[in-house]
N, C-alpha and C. Protein backbone atom coordinates (compact mmCIF):
# COMPACT_ATOMS: atom_id res chain seq x y z
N UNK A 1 0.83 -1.16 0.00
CA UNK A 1 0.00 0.00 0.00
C UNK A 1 0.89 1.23 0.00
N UNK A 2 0.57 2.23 -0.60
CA UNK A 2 1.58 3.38 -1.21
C UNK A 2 0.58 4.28 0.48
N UNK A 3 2.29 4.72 1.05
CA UNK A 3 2.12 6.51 1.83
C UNK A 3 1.39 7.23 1.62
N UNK A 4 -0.06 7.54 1.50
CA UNK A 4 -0.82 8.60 1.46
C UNK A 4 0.08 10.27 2.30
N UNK A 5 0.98 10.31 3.33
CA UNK A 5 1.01 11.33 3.82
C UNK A 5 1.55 11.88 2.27
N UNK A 6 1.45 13.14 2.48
CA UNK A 6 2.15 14.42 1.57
C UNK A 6 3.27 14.77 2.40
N UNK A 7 4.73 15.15 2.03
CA UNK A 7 5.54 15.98 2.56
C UNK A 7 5.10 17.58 2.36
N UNK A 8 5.58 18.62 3.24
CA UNK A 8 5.60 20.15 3.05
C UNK A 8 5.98 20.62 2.45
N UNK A 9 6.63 21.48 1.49
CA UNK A 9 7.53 21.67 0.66
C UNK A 9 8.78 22.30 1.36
N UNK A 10 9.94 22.25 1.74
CA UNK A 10 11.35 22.32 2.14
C UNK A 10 11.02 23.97 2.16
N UNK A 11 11.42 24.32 3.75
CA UNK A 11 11.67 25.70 3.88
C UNK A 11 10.17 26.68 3.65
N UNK A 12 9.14 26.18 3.19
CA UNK A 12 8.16 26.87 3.16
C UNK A 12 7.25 27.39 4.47
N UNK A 13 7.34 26.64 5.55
CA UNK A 13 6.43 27.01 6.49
C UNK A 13 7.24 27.21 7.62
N UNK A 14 8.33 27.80 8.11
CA UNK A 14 8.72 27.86 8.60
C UNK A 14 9.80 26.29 9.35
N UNK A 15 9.98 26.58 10.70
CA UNK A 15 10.52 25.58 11.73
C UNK A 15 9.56 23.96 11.17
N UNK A 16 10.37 23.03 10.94
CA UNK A 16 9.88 21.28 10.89
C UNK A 16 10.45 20.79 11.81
N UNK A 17 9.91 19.68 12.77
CA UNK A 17 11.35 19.45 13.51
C UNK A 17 11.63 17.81 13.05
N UNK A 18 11.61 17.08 11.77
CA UNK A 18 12.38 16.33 10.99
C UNK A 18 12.99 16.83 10.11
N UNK A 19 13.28 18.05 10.05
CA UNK A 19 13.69 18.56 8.36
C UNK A 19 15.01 17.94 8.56
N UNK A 20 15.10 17.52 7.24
CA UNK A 20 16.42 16.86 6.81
C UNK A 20 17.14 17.77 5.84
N UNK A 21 17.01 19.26 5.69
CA UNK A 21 17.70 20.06 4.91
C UNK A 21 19.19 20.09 5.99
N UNK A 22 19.92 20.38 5.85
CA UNK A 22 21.44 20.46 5.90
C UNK A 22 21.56 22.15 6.56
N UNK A 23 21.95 22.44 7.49
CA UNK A 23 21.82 23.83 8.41
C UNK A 23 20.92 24.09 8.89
N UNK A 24 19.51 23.73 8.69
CA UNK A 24 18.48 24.35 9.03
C UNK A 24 18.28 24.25 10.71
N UNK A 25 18.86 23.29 11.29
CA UNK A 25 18.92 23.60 12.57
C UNK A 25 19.97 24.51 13.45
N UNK A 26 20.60 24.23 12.58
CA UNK A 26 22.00 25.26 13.02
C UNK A 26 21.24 27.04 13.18
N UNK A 27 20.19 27.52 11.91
CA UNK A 27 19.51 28.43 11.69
C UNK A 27 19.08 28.87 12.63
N UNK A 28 18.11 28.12 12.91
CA UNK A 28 16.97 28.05 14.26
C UNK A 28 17.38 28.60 15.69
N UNK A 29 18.42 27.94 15.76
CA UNK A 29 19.89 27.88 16.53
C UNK A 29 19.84 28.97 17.17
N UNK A 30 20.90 29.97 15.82
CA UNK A 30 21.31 30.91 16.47
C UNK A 30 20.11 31.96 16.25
N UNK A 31 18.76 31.93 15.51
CA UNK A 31 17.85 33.05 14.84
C UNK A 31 17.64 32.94 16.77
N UNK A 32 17.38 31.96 17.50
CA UNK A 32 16.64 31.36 18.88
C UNK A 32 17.60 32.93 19.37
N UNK A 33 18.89 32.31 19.55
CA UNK A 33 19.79 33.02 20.49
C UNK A 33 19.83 34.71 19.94
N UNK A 34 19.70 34.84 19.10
CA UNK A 34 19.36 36.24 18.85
C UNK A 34 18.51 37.43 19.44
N UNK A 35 17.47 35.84 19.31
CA UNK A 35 15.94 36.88 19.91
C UNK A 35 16.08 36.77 21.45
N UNK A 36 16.81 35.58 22.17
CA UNK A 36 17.32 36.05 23.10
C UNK A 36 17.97 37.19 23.99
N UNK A 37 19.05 37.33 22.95
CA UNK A 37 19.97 38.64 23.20
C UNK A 37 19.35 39.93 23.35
N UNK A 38 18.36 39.62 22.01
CA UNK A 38 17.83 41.03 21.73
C UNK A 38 16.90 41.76 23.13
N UNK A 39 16.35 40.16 23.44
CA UNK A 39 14.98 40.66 24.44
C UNK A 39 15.51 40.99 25.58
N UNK A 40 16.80 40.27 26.10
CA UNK A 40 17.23 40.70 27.11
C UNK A 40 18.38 42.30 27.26
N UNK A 41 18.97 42.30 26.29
CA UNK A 41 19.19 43.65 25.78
C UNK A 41 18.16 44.81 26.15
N UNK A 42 16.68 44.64 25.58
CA UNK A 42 15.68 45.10 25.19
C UNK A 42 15.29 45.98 26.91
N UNK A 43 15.22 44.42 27.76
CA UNK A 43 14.88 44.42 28.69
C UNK A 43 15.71 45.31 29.92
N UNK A 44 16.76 44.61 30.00
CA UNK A 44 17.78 45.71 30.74
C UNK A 44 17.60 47.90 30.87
N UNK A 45 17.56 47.63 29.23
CA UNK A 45 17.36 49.43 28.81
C UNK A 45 15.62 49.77 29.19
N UNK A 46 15.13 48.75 29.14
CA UNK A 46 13.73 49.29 30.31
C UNK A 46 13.93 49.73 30.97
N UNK A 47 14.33 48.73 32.05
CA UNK A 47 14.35 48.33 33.68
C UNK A 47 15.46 49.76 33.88
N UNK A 48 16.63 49.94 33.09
CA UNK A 48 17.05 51.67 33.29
C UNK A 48 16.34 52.54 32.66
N UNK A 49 15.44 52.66 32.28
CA UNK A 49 14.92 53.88 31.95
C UNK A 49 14.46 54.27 33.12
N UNK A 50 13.40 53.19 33.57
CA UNK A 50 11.68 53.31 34.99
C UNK A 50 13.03 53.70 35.63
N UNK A 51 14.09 53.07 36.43
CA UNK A 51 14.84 53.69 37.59
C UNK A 51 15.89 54.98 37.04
N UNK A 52 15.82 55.22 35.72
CA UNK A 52 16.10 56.54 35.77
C UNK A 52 15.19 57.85 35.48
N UNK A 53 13.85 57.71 35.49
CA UNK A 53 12.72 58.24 35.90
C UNK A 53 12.31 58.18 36.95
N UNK A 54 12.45 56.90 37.78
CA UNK A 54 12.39 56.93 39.35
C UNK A 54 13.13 57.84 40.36
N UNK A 55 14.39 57.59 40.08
CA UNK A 55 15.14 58.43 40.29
C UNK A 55 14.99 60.51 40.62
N UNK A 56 15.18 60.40 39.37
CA UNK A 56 14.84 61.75 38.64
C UNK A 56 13.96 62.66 39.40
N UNK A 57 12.87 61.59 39.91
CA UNK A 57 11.56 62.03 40.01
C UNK A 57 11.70 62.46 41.81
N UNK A 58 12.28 61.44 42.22
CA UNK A 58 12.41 61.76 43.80
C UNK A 58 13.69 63.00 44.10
N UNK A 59 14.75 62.68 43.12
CA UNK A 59 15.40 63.71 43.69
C UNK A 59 15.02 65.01 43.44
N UNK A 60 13.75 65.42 42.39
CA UNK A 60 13.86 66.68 41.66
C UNK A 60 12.77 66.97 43.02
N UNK A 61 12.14 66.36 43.99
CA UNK A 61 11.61 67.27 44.85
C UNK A 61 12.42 67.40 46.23
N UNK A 62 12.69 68.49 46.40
CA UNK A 62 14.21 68.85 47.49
C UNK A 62 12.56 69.50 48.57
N UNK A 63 11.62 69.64 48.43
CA UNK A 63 10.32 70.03 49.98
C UNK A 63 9.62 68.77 49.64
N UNK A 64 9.09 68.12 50.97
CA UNK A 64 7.70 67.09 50.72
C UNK A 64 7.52 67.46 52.38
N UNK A 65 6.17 67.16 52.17
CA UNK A 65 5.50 67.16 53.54
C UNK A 65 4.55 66.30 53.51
N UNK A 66 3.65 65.80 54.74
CA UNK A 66 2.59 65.19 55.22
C UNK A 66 1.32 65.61 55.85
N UNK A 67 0.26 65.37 56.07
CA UNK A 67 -0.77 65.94 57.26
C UNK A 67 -0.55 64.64 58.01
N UNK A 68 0.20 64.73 59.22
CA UNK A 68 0.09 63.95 60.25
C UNK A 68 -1.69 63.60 60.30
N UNK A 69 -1.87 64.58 61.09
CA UNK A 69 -3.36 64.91 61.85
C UNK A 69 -3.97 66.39 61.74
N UNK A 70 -5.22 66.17 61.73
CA UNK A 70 -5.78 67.68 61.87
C UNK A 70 -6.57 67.56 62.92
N UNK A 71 -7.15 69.08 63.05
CA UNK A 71 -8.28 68.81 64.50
C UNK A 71 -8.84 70.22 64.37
N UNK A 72 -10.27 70.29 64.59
CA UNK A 72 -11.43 71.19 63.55
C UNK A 72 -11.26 71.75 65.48
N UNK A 73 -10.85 72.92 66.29
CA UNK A 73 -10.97 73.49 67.21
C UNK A 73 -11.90 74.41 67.27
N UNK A 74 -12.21 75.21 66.08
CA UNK A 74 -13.32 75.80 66.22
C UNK A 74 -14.12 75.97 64.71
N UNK A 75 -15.22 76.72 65.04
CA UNK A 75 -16.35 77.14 63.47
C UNK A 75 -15.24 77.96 62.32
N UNK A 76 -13.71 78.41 63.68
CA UNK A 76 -13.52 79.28 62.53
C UNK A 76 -11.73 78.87 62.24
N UNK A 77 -11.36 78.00 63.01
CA UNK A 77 -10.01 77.43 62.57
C UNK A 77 -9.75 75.61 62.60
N UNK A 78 -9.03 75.35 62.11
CA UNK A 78 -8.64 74.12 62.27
C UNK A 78 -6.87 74.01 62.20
N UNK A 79 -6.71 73.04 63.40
CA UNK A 79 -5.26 72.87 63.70
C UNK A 79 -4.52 71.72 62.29
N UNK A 80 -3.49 71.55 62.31
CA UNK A 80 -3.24 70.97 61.47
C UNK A 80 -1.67 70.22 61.66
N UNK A 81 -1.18 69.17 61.90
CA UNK A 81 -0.32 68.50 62.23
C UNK A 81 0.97 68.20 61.31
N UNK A 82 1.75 69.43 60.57
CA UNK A 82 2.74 68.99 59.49
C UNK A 82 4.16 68.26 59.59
N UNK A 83 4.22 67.55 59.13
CA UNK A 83 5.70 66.95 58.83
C UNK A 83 6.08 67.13 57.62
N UNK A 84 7.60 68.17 57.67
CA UNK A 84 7.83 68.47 56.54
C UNK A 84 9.71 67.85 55.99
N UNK A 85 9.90 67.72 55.23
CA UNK A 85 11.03 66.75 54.49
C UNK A 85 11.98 67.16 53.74
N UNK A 86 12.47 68.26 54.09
CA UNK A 86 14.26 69.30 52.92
C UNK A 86 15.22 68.59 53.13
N UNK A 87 15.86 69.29 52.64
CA UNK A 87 17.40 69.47 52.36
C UNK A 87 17.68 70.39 53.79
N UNK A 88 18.60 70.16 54.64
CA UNK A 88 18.71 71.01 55.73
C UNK A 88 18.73 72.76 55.41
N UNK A 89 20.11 72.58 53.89
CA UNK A 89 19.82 74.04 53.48
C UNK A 89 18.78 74.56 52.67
N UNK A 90 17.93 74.18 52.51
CA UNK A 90 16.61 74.49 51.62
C UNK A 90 15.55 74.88 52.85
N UNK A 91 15.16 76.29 52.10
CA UNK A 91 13.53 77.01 52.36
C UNK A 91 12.71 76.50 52.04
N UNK A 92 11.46 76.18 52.46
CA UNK A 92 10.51 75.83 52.00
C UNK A 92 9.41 76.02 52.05
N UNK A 93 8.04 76.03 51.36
CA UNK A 93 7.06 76.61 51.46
C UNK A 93 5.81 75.29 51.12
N UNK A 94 4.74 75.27 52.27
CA UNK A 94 3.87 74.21 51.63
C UNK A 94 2.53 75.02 51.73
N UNK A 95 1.44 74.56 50.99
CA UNK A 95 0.23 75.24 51.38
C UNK A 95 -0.70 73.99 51.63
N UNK A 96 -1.80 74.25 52.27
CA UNK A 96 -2.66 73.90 53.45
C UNK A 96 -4.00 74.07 52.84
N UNK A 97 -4.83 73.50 52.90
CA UNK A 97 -6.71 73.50 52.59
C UNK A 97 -7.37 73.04 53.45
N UNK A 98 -8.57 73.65 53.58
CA UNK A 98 -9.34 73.10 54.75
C UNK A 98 -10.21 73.31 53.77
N UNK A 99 -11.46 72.03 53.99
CA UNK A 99 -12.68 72.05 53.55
C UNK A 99 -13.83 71.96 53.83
N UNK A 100 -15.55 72.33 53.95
CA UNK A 100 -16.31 71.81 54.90
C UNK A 100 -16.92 70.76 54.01
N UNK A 101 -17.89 70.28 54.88
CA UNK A 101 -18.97 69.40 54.88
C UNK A 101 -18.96 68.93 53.14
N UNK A 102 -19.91 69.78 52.71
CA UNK A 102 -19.96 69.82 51.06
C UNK A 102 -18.94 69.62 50.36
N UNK A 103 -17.78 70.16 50.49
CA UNK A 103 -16.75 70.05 49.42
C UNK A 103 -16.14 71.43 49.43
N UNK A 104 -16.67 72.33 49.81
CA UNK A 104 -16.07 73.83 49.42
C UNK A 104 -15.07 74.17 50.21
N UNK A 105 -14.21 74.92 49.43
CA UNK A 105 -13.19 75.19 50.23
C UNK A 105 -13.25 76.24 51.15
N UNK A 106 -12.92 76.59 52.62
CA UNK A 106 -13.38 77.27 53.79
C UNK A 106 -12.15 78.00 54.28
N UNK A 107 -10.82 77.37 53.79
CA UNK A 107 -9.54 78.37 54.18
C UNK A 107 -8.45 77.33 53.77
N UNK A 108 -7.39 78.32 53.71
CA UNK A 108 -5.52 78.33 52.84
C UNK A 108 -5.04 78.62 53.54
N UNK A 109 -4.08 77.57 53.75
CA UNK A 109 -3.09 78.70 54.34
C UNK A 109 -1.17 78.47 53.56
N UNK A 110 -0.52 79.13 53.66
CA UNK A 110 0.87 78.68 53.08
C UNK A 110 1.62 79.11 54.47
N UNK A 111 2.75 77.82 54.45
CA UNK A 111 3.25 77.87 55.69
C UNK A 111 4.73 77.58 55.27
N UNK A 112 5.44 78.54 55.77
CA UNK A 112 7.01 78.88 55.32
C UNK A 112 7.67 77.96 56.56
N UNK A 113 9.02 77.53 55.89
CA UNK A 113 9.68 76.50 56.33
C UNK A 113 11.37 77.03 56.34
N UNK A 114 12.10 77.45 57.41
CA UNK A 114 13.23 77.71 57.10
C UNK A 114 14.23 76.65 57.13
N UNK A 115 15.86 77.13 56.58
CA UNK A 115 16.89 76.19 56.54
C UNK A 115 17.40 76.67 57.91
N UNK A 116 17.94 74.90 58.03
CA UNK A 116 18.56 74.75 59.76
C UNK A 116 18.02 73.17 59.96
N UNK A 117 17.15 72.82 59.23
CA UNK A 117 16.87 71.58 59.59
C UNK A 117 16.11 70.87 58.48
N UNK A 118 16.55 69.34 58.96
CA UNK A 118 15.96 68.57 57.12
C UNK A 118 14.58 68.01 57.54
N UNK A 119 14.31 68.11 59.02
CA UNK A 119 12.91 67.62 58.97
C UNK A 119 12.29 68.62 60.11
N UNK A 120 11.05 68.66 59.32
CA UNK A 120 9.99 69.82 60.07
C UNK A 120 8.73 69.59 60.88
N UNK A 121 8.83 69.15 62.16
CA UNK A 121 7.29 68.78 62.57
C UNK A 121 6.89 70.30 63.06
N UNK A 122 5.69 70.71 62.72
CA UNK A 122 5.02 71.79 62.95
C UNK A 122 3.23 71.53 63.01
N UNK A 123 2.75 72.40 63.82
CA UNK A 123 1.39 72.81 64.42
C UNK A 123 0.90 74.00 63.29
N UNK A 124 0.35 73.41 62.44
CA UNK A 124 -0.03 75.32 61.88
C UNK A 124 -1.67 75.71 61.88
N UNK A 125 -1.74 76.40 62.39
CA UNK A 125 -3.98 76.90 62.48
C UNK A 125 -3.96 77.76 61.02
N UNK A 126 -4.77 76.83 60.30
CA UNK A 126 -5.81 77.44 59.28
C UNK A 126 -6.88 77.92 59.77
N UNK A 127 -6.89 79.38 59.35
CA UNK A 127 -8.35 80.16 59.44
C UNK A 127 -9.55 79.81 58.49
N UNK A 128 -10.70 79.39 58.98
CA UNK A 128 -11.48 79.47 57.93
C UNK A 128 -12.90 79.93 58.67
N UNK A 129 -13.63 80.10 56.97
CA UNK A 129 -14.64 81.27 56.94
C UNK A 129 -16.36 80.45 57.65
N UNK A 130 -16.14 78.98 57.77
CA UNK A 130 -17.34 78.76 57.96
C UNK A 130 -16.67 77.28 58.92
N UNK A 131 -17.44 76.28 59.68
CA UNK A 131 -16.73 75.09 60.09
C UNK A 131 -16.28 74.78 58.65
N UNK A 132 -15.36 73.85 59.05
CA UNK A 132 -14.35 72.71 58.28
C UNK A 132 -13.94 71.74 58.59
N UNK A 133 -14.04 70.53 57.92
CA UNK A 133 -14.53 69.20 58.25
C UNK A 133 -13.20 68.15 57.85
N UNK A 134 -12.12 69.05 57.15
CA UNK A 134 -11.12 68.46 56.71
C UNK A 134 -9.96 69.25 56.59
N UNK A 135 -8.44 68.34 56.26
CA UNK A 135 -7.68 69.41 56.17
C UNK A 135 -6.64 68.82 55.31
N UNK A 136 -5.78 69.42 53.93
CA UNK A 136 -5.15 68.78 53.39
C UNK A 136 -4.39 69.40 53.01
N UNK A 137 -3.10 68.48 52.33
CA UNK A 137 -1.71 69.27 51.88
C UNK A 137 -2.26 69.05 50.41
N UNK A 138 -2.24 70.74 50.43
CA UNK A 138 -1.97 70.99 48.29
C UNK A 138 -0.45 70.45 47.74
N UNK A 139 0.58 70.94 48.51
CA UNK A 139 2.09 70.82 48.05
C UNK A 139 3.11 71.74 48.66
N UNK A 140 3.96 71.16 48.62
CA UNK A 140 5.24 71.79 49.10
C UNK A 140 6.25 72.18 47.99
N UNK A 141 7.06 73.25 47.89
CA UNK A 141 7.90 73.28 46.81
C UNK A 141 8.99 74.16 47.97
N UNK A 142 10.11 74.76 47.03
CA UNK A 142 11.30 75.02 47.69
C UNK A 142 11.41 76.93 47.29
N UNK A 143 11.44 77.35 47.98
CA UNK A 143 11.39 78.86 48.41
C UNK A 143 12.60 79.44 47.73
């Protein structure tokens, strides 16, 4: 009884893994180790980019601060609990929001930070115009 299979035609469909052509595994081979190289190549110059954007990103802010805690003392101020984060010789300046009930904003305040020290715990009272139910850091930048 005659082989019904058909062979593929040599080199047409890519990778066989009986091909009996002469190099073709050798091909495979190194085309394999290439895409290797490449990806891990590829990969490396990622992984430095994100940590030289990571980077970048933390050192380019020389002020950061926190709201520890706040505490609403009266209809017309609220205390506010900052921890703030320089460069010992760096000024700094952060501003402050208080908000009520609804959402609206009720008082600002900006609170100056001198050089002499790289970390700042401070008490600062925001004034505001009606109660206020919250209290938050807009941002800190460097004076």
């Amino acid at each position: 009884m005659a082989d019904l299979r058909q062979k593929a035609p040599e080199g047409r469909y890519g990778r066989t893994t009986g091909s009996s052509g002469a190099g073709v595994g050798r091909t495979d081979a190194r085309t394999d180790r290439r895409l290797k190289i490449t990806g891990g190549v590829l990969g490396v110059l990622f992984l430095a980019l994100i940590g030289w954007i990571g980077a970048s990103y933390v050192s380019g802010q020389d002020v950061s601060g926190e709201v520890i805690k706040f505490k609403v003392v009266s209809d017309s101020a609220v205390e506010v609990h900052l921890e703030v984060r320089k460069d010992q010789s760096a000024e700094g300046v952060c501003t402050l929001r208080s908000r009520a009930e609804n959402g609206s904003e009720v008082g600002r305040r900006s609170a100056a930070f001198d050089a002499g020290t790289a970390r700042v715990d401070k008490v600062v009272t925001v004034r505001t115009t009606s109660r206020a139910t919250s209290a938050e850091l807009l941002g800190c930048e460097k004076r």
